[in-house]
Protein backbone atom coordinates (compact mmCIF):
# COMPACT_ATOMS: atom_id res chain seq x y z
CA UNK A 1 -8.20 -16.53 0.40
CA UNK A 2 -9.25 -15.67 -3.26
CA UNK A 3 -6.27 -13.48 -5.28
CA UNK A 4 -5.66 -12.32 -8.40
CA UNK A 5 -2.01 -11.65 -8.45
CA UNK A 6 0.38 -14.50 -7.36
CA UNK A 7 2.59 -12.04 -6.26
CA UNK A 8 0.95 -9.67 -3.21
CA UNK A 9 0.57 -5.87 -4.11
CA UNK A 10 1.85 -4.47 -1.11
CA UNK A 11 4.94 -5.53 0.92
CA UNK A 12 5.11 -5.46 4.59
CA UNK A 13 7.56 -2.02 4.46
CA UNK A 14 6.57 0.54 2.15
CA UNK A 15 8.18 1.38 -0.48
CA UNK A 16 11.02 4.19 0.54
CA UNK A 17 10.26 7.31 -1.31
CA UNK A 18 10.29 11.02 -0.55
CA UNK A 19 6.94 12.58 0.93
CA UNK A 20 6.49 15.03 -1.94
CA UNK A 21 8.02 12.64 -4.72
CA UNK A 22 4.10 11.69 -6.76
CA UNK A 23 4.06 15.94 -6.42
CA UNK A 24 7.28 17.02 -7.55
CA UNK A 25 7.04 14.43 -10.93
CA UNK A 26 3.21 15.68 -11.21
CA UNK A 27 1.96 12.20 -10.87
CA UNK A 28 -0.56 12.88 -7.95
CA UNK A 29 -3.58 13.85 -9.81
CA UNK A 30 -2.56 11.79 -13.03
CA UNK A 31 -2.43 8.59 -11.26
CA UNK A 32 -5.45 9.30 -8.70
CA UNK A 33 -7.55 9.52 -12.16
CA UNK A 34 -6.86 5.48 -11.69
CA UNK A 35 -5.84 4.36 -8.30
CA UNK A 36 -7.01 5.12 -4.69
CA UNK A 37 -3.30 5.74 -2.70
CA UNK A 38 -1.06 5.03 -5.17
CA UNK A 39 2.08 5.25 -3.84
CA UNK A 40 1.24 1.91 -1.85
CA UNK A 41 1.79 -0.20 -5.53
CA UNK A 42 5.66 0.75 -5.88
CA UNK A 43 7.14 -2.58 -5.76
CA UNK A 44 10.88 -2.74 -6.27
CA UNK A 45 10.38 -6.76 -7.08
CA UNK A 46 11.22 -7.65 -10.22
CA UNK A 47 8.52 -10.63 -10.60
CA UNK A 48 5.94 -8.20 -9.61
CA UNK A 49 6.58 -5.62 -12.36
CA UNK A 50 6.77 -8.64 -14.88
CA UNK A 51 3.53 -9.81 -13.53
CA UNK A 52 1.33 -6.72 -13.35
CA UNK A 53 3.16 -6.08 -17.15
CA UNK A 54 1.33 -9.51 -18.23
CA UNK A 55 -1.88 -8.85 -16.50
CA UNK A 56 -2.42 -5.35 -17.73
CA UNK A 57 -1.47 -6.64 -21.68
CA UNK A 58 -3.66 -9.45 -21.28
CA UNK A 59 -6.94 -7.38 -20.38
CA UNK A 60 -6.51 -4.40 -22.47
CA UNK A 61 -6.27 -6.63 -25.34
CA UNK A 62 -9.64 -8.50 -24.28
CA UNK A 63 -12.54 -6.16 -23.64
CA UNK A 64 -15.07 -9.21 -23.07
CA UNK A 65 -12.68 -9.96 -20.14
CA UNK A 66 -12.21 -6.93 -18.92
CA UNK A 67 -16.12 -6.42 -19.03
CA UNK A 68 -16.12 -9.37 -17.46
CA UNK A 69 -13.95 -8.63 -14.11
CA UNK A 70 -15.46 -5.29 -14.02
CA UNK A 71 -19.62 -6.85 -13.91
CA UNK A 72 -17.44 -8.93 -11.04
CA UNK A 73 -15.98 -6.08 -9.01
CA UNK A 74 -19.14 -4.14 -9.53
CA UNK A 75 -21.09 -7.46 -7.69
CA UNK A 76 -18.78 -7.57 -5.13
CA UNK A 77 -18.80 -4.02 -3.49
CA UNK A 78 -22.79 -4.74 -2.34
CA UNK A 79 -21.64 -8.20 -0.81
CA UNK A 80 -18.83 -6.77 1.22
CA UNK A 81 -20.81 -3.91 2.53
CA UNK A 82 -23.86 -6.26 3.57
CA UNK A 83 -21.72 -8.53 5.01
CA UNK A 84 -21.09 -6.42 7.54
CA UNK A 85 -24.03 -4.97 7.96
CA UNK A 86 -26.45 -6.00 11.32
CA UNK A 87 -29.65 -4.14 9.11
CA UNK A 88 -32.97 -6.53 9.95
CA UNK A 89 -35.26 -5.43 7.48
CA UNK A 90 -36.58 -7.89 5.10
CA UNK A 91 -36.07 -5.56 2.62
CA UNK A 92 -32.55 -5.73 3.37
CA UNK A 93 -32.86 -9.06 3.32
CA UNK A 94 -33.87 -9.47 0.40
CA UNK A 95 -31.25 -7.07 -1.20
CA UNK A 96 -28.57 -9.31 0.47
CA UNK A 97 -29.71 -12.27 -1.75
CA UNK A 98 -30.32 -10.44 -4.95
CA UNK A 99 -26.34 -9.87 -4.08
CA UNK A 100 -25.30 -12.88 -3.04
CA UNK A 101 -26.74 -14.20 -6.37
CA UNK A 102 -25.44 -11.62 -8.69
CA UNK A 103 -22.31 -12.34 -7.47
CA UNK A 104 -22.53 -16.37 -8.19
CA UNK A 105 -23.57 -15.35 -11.70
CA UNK A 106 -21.10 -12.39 -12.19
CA UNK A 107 -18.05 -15.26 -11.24
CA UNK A 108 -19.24 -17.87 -13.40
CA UNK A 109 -19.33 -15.31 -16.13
CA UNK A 110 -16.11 -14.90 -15.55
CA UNK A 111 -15.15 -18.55 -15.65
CA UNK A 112 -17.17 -18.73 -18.78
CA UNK A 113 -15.11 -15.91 -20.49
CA UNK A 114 -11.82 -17.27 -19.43
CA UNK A 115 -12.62 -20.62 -20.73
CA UNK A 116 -12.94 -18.98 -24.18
CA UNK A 117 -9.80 -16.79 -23.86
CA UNK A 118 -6.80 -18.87 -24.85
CA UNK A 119 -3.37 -18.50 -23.69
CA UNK A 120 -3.58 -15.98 -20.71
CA UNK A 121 -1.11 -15.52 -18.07
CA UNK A 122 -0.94 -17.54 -15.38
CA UNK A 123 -2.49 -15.41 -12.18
CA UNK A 124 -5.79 -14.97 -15.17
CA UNK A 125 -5.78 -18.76 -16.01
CA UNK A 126 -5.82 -19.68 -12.56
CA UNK A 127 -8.42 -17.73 -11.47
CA UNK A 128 -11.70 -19.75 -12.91
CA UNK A 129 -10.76 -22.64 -11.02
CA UNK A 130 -10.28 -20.57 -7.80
CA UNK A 131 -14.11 -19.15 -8.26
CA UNK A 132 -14.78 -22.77 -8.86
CA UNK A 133 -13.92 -23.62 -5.59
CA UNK A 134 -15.12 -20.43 -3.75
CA UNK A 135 -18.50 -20.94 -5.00
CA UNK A 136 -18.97 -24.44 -3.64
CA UNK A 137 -17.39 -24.05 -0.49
CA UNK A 138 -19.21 -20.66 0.00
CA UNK A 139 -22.75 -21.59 -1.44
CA UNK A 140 -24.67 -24.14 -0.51
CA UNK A 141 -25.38 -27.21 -2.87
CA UNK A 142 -29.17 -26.23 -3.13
CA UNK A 143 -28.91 -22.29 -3.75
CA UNK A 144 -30.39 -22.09 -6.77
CA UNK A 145 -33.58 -24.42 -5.28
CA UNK A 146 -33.57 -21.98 -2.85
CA UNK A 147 -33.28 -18.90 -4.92
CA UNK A 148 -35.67 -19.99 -7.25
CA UNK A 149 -38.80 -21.03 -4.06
CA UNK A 150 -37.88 -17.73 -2.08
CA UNK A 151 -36.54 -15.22 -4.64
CA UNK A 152 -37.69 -15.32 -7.80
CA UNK A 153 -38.92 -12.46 -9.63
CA UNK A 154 -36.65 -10.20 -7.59
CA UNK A 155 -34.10 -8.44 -9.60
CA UNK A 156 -33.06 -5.67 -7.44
CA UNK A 157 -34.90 -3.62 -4.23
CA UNK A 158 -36.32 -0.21 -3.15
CA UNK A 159 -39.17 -0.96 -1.58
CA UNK A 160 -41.84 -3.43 -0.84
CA UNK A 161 -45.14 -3.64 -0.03
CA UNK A 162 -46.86 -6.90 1.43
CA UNK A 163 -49.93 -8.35 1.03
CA UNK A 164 -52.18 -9.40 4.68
CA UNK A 165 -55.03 -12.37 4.14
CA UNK A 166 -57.36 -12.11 7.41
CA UNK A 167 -60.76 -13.81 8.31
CA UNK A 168 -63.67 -12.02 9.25
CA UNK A 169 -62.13 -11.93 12.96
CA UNK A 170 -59.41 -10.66 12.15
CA UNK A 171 -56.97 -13.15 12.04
CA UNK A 172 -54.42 -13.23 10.18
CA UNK A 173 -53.52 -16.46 8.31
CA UNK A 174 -51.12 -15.48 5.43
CA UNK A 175 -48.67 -12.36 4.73
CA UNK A 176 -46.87 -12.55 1.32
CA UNK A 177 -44.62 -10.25 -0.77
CA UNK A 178 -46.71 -8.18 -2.98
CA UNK A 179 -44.78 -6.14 -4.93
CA UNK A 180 -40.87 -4.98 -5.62
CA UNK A 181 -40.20 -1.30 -6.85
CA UNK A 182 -43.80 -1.10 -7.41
CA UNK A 183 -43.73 -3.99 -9.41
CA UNK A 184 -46.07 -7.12 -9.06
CA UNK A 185 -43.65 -9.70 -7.56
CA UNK A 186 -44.05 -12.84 -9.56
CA UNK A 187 -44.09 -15.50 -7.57
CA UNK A 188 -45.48 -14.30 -4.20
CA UNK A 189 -43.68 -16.84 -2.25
CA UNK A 190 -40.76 -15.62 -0.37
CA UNK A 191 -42.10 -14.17 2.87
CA UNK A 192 -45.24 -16.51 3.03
CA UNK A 193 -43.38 -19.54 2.67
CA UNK A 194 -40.81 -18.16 5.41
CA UNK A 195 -43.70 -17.45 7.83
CA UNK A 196 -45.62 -19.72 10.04
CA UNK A 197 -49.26 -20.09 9.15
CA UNK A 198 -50.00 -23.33 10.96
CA UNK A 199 -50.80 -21.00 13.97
CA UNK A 200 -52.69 -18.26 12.80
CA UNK A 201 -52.78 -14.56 15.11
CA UNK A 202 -55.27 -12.84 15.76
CA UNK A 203 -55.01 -9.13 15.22
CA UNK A 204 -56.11 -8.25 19.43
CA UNK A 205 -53.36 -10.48 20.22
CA UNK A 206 -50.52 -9.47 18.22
CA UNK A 207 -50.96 -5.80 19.05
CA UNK A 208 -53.33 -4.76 22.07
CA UNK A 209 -55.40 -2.37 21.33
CA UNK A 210 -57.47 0.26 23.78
CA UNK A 211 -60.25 -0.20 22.01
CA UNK A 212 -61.63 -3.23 19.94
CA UNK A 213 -60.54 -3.10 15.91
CA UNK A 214 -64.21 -2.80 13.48
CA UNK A 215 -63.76 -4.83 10.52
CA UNK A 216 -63.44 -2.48 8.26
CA UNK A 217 -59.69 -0.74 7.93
CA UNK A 218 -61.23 2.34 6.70
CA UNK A 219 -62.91 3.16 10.45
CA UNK A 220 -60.06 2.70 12.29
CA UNK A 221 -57.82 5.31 13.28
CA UNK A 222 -54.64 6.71 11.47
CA UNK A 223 -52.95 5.90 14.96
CA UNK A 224 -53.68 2.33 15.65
CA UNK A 225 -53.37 1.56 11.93
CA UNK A 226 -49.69 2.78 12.29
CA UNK A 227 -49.26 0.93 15.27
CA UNK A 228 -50.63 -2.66 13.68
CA UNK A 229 -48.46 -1.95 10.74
CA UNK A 230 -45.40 -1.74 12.83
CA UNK A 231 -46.23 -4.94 14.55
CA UNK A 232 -46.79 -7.04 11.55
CA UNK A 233 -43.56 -5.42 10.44
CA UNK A 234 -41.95 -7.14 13.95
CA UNK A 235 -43.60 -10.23 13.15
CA UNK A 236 -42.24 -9.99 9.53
CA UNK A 237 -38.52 -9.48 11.63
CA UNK A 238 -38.96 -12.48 13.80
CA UNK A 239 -40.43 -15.19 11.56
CA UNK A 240 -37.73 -14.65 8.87
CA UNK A 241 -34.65 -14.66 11.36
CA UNK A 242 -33.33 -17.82 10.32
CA UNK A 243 -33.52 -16.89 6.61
CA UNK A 244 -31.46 -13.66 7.27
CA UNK A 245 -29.23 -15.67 9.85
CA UNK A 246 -28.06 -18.22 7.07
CA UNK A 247 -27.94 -15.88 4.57
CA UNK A 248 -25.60 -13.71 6.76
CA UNK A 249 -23.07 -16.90 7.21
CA UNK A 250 -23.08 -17.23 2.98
CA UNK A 251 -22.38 -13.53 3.17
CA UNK A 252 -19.67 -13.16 5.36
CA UNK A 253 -18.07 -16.34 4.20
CA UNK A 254 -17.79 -15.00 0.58
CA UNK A 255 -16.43 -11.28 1.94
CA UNK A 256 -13.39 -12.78 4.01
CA UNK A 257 -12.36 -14.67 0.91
CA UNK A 258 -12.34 -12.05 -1.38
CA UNK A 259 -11.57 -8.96 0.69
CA UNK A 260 -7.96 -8.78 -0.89
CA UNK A 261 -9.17 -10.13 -4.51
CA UNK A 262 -11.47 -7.12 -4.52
CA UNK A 263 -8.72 -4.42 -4.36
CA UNK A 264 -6.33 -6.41 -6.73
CA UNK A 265 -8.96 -6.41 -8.98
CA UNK A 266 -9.47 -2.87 -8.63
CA UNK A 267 -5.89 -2.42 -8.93
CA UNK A 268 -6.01 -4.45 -12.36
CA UNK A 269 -9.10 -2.59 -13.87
CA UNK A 270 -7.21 0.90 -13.14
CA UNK A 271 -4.19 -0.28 -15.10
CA UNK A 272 -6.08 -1.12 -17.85
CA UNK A 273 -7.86 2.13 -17.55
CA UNK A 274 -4.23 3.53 -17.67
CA UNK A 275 -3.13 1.95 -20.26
CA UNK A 276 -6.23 2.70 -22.40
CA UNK A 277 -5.93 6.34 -22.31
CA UNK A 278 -1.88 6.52 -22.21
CA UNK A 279 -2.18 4.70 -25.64
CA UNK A 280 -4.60 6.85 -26.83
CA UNK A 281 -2.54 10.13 -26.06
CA UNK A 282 1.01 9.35 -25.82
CA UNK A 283 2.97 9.42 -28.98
CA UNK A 284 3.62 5.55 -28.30
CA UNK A 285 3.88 3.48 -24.88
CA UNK A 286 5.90 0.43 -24.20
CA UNK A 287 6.68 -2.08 -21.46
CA UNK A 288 9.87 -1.31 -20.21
CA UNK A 289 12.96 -4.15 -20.18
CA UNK A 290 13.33 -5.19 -16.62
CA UNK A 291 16.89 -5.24 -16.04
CA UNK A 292 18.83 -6.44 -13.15
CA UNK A 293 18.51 -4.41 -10.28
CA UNK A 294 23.32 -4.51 -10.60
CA UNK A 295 23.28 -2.88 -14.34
CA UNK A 296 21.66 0.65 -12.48
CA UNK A 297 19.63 1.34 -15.90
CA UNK A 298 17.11 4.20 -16.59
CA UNK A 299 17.80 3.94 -20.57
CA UNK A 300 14.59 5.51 -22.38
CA UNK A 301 14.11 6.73 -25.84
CA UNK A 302 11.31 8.77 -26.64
CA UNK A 303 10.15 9.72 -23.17
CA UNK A 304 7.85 12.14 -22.67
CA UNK A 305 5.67 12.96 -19.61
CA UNK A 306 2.07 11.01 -19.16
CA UNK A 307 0.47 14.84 -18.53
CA UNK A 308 1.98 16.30 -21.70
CA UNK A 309 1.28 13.04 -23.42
CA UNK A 310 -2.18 14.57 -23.69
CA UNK A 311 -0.86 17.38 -25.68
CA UNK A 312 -0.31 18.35 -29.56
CA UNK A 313 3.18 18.70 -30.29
CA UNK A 314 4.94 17.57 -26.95
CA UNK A 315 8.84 16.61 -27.42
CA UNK A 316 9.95 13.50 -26.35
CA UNK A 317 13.64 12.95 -25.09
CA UNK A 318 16.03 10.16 -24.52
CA UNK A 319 18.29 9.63 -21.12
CA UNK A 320 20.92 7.06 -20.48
CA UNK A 321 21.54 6.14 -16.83
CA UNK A 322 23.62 2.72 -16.40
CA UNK A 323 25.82 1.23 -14.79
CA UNK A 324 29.37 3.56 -15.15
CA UNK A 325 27.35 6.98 -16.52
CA UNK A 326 25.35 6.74 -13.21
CA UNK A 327 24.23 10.26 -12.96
CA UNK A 328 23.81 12.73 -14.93
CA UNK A 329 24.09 16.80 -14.25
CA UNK A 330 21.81 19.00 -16.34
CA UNK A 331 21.73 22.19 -17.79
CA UNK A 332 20.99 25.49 -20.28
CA UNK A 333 18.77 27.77 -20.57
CA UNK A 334 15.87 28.75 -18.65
CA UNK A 335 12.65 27.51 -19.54
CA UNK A 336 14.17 25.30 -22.09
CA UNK A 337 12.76 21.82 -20.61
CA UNK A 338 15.00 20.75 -17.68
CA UNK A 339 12.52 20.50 -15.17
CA UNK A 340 10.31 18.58 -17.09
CA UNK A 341 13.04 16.56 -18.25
CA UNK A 342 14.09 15.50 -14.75
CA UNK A 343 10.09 15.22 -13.71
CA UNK A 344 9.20 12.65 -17.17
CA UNK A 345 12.11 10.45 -16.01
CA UNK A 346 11.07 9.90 -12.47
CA UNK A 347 7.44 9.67 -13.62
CA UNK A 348 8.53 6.74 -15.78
CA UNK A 349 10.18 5.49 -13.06
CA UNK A 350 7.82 4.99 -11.04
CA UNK A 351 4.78 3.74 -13.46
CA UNK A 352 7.69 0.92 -14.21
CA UNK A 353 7.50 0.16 -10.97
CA UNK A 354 3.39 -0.08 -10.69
CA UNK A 355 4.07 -2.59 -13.17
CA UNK A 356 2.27 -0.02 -16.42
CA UNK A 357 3.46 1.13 -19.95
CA UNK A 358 5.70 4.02 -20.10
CA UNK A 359 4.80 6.85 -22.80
CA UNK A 360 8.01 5.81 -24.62
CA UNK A 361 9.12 4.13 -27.54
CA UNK A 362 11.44 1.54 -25.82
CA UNK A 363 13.08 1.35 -22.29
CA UNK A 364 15.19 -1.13 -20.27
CA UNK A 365 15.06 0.00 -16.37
CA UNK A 366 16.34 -1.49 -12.97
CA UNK A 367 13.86 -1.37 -10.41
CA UNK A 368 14.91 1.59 -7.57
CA UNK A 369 15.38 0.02 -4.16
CA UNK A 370 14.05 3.71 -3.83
CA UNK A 371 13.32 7.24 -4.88
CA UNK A 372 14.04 10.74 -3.38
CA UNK A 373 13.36 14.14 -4.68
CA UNK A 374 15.03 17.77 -3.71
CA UNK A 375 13.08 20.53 -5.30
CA UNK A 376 13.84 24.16 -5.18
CA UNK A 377 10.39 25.22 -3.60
CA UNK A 378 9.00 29.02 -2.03
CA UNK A 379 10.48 29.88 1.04
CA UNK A 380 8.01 28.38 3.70
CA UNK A 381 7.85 32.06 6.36
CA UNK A 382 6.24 29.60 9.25
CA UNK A 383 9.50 27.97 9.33
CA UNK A 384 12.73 29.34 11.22
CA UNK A 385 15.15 27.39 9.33
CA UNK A 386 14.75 28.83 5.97
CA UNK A 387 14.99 28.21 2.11
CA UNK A 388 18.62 27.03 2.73
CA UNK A 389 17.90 25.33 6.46
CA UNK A 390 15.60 23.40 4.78
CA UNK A 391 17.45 22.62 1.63
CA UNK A 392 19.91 21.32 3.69
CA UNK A 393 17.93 18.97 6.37
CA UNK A 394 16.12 17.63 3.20
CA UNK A 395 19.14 16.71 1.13
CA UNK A 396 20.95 15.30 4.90
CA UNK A 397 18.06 13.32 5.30
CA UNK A 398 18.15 12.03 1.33
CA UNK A 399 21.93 11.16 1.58
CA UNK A 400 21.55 9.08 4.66
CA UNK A 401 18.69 7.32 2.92
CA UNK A 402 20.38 6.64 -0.69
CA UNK A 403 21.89 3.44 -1.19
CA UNK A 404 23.73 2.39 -4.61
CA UNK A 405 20.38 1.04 -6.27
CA UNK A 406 18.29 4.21 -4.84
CA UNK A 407 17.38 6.85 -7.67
CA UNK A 408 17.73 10.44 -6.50
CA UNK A 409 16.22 13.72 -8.53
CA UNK A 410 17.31 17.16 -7.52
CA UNK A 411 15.65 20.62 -9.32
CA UNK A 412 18.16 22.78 -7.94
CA UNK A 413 17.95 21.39 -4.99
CA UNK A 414 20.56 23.70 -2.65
CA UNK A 415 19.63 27.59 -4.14
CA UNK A 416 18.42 29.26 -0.74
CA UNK A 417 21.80 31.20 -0.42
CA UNK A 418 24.57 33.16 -3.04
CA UNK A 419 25.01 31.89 -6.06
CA UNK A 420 29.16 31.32 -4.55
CA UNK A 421 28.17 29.83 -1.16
CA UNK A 422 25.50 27.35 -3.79
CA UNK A 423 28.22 26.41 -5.79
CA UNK A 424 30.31 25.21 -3.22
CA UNK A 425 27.76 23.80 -0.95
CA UNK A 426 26.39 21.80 -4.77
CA UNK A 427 29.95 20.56 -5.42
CA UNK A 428 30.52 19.01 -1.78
CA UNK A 429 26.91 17.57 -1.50
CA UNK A 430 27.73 15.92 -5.30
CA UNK A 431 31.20 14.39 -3.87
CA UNK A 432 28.41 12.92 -0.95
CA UNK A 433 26.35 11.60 -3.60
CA UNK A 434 29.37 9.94 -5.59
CA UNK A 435 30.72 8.20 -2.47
CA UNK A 436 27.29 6.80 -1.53
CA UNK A 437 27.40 5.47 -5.22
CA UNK A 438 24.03 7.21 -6.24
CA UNK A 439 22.20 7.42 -9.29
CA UNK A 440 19.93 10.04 -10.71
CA UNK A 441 19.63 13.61 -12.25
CA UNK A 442 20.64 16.90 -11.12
CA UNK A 443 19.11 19.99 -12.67
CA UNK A 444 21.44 23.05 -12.39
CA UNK A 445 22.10 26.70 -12.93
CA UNK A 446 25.80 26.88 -11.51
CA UNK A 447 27.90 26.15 -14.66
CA UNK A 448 31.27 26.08 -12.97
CA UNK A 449 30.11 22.52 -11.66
CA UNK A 450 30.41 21.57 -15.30
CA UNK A 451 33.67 22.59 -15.21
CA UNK A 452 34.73 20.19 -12.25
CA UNK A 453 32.53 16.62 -13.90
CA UNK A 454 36.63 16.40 -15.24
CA UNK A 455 37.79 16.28 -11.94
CA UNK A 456 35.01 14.49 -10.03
CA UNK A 457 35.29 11.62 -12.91
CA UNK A 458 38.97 11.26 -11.49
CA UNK A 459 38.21 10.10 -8.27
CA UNK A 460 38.91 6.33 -8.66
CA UNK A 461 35.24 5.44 -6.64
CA UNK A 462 31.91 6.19 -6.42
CA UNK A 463 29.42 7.04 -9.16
CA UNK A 464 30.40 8.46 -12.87
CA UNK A 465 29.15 11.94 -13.76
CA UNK A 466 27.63 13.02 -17.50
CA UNK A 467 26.03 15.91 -18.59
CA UNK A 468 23.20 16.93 -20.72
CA UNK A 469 21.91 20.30 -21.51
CA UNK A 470 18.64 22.09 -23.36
CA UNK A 471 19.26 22.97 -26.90
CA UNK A 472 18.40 26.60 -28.34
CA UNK A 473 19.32 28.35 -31.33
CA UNK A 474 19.25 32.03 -31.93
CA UNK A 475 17.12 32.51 -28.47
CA UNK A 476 14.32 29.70 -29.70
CA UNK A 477 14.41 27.03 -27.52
CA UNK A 478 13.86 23.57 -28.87
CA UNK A 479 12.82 21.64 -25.68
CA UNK A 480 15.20 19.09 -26.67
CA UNK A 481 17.63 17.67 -24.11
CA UNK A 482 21.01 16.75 -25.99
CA UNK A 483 24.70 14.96 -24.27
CA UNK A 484 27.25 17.38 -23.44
CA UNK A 485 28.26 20.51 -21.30
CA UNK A 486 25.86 23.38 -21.42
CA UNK A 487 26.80 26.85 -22.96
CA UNK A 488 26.87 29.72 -20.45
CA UNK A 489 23.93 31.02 -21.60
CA UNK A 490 20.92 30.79 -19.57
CA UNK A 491 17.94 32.91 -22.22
CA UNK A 492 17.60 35.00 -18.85
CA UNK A 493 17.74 37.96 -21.15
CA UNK A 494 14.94 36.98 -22.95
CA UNK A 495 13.04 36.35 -20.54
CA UNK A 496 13.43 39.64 -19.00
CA UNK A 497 12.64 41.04 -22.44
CA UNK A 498 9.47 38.80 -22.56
CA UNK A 499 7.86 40.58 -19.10
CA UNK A 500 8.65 44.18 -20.93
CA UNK A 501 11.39 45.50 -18.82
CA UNK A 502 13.34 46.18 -22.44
């Protein structure tokens, strides 16, 4: 079976992630721009990242090969969908060579172009001598002698129209291809040299009639002219069935080969797509350092989200998550960048883990065995648990989930009850997360759990606790996300002030 990547793109278990996790970093529509589904490329295998990482460099610095791969994907769509298709038309037989053919040329195009690239990486060298080998086990030796006696002249098909040769008696002793797309079909050969002349019909025999046919078309009725058309349509059917049949076992033999090529392929021309348009509006991108899955690293400088990437002026932030500063609590003042703090890291995250450049200026990051989110969201009415009953079975759920190498963002994730009762249900479910040895980010309005990092640090286990906090001066908020325990100041006053109440 024909592949791209040496490595598979999709493991046998899916990767374990939250349900609303591509929605709560605001990846959904991003990525969709590029990918069908996905969430089903988050590999946690190092090799694979690396891999994808050398594949996606290599094309978007070679447009010809890109091209290339593209004219290829683009040829193989038609084949697949023929191959499966029971259509006896000969127009539609027809179309099924034009494809099988522009899908010989479009892979030795591709051979060509590699053969000119220089140093590639290895799943791109190996591929022209894979084609190699799927073309002559798929085609047979004398295709193009073939292609050139039956097929020549056609480029592409909408309709046909066929010539009939009859005698004076009506019987018929050629039929050949007349035109394509209302063009004049060059050769004239294809369906005349498929059908046997050697025993030539006569017109009362291949279609009775209940009267006797003049010799003249224009005297006979609309009726039985429609009913002699659609026999020497039948007759076109039968006497080109072994054509179509051997066609059909080309067909199908080049679609089970490269069923999975196909989709890695599309994979690979949507990260280049990616990667095109993230360099064009991200102040810069970067492939992230793959670190060791044991070092527990989310270290990024100059991070900024791939949606506000596309944006004038956008701030870009740094976080350090390793290995012994394992999580980090957040907080300030409202609307001062929190939530899209915590949202651009997990975003990052995850396109690391597609194997894509991060809008960053430099990054080293351990692949997450896996990713869960807790937002704060509206109070769902059709539910009889609540804003707090469902808090709480979310974050239950999450904890049983995490392990050490698992990457967990909350957005105020337990808020559904009094700001007391929140406190103390935070500071317990944070003890949870430190014995399960978690890593990730916690965005929070309940200062006094700043005050107890000092205690929490104590405990001689689990994960290590930092803190960060949004930066404003005189009421102006910066959207800059600095080290260090917030002030307890929150800008709620301003924001009153900014909806006219004072």
């Amino acid at each position: 079976m024909l592949r791209l990547f040496r490595i598979a793109l999709h493991n046998d278990v899916p990767f374990p992630m939250s349900k609303t996790l591509l929605d709560d970093v605001e990846l959904t529509a991003y990525l969709g721009r590029y990918f069908v589904n996905p969430s089903q490329y988050i590999t946690s295998d190092p090799e694979s990242i690396r891999e994808r990482n050398a594949v996606c460099e290599a094309l978007t610095d070679n447009d010809a090969l890109t091209a290339s791969l593209h004219r290829l994907h683009n040829a193989s769509l038609p084949l697949l969908e023929t191959a499966s298709s029971v259509e006896s038309e000969p127009i539609h037989m027809i179309g099924n060579m034009i494809g099988v053919r522009q899908f010989r040329d479009a892979a030795q195009a591709v051979i060509q172009t590699i053969g000119t690239c220089g140093q590639l990486p290895a799943s791109l060298a190996e591929l022209p001598a894979k084609l190699t080998i799927l073309l002559e086990e798929s085609y047979p030796h004398n295709f193009d002698e073939a292609w050139n006696k039956y097929a020549s002249g056609v480029g592409k098909t909408g309709s046909l129209a066929y010539r009939i040769h009859f005698s004076d008696d009506l019987t018929i002793y050629a039929i050949a291809l007349h035109d394509v797309n209302r063009k004049r079909y060059v050769s004239s050969t294809l369906l005349n040299r498929l059908i046997n002349t050697e025993n030539p019909m006569r017109v009362d025999e291949l279609l009775p009639l209940a009267y006797q046919l003049g010799k003249r078309f224009s005297h006979v009725e609309a009726t039985a002219l429609e009913r002699f058309s659609h026999s020497v349509q039948q007759m076109l059917i039968a006497q080109t069935a072994i054509a179509r049949n051997q066609l059909n076992v080309v067909e199908r033999s080049i679609a089970d080969e490269i069923r999975v090529f196909v989709e890695e392929l599309q994979f690979a021309l949507g990260m280049v797509q990616y990667a095109k348009a993230s360099a064009k509006h991200a102040p810069c991108t970067c492939y992230a350092e793959i670190r060791g899955a044991e070092e527990r690293s989310l270290i990024i400088r100059k991070m900024v989200h791939p949606l506000l990437a596309e944006q004038a002026d956008v701030i870009a932030n740094d976080i350090a998550i390793q290995d012994g500063r394992e999580f980090v609590l957040l907080g300030g003042v409202n609307r001062g960048g929190k939530t899209t703090f915590l949202r651009t890291a997990g975003a990052i995250q995850l396109l690391f883990q597609m194997g894509l450049p991060i809008p960053a200026a430099s990054a080293q990051i351990s692949p997450a065995s896996g990713m869960y989110s807790v937002f704060s969201r509206e109070e769902n009415t059709e539910l009889s648990q609540g804003t707090l009953g469902r808090e709480l079975c979310e974050m239950r759920d999450v904890i049983a989930a995490l392990d050490e190498n698992c990457l967990f963002l909350g957005n105020e994730p337990i808020s559904g009850t009094s700001p007391m009762e929140s406190y103390l249900l935070s500071r317990e479910t944070l003890c949870m997360l430190k014995a399960k040895q978690a890593r990730g980010i916690w965005v929070t309005h309940l200062y006094e759990l700043f005050d107890d990092i000092g205690q929490l640090n104590g405990i001689p286990f689990g994960s290590k606790f930092d803190c960060m906090h949004t930066e404003a001066v005189d009421g102006d908020r910066s959207y800059s996300i600095r080290p260090g325990i917030p002030r307890k100041y929150s800008g709620a006053r301003e924001v009153f002030s900014s909806y006219s109440f004072i």
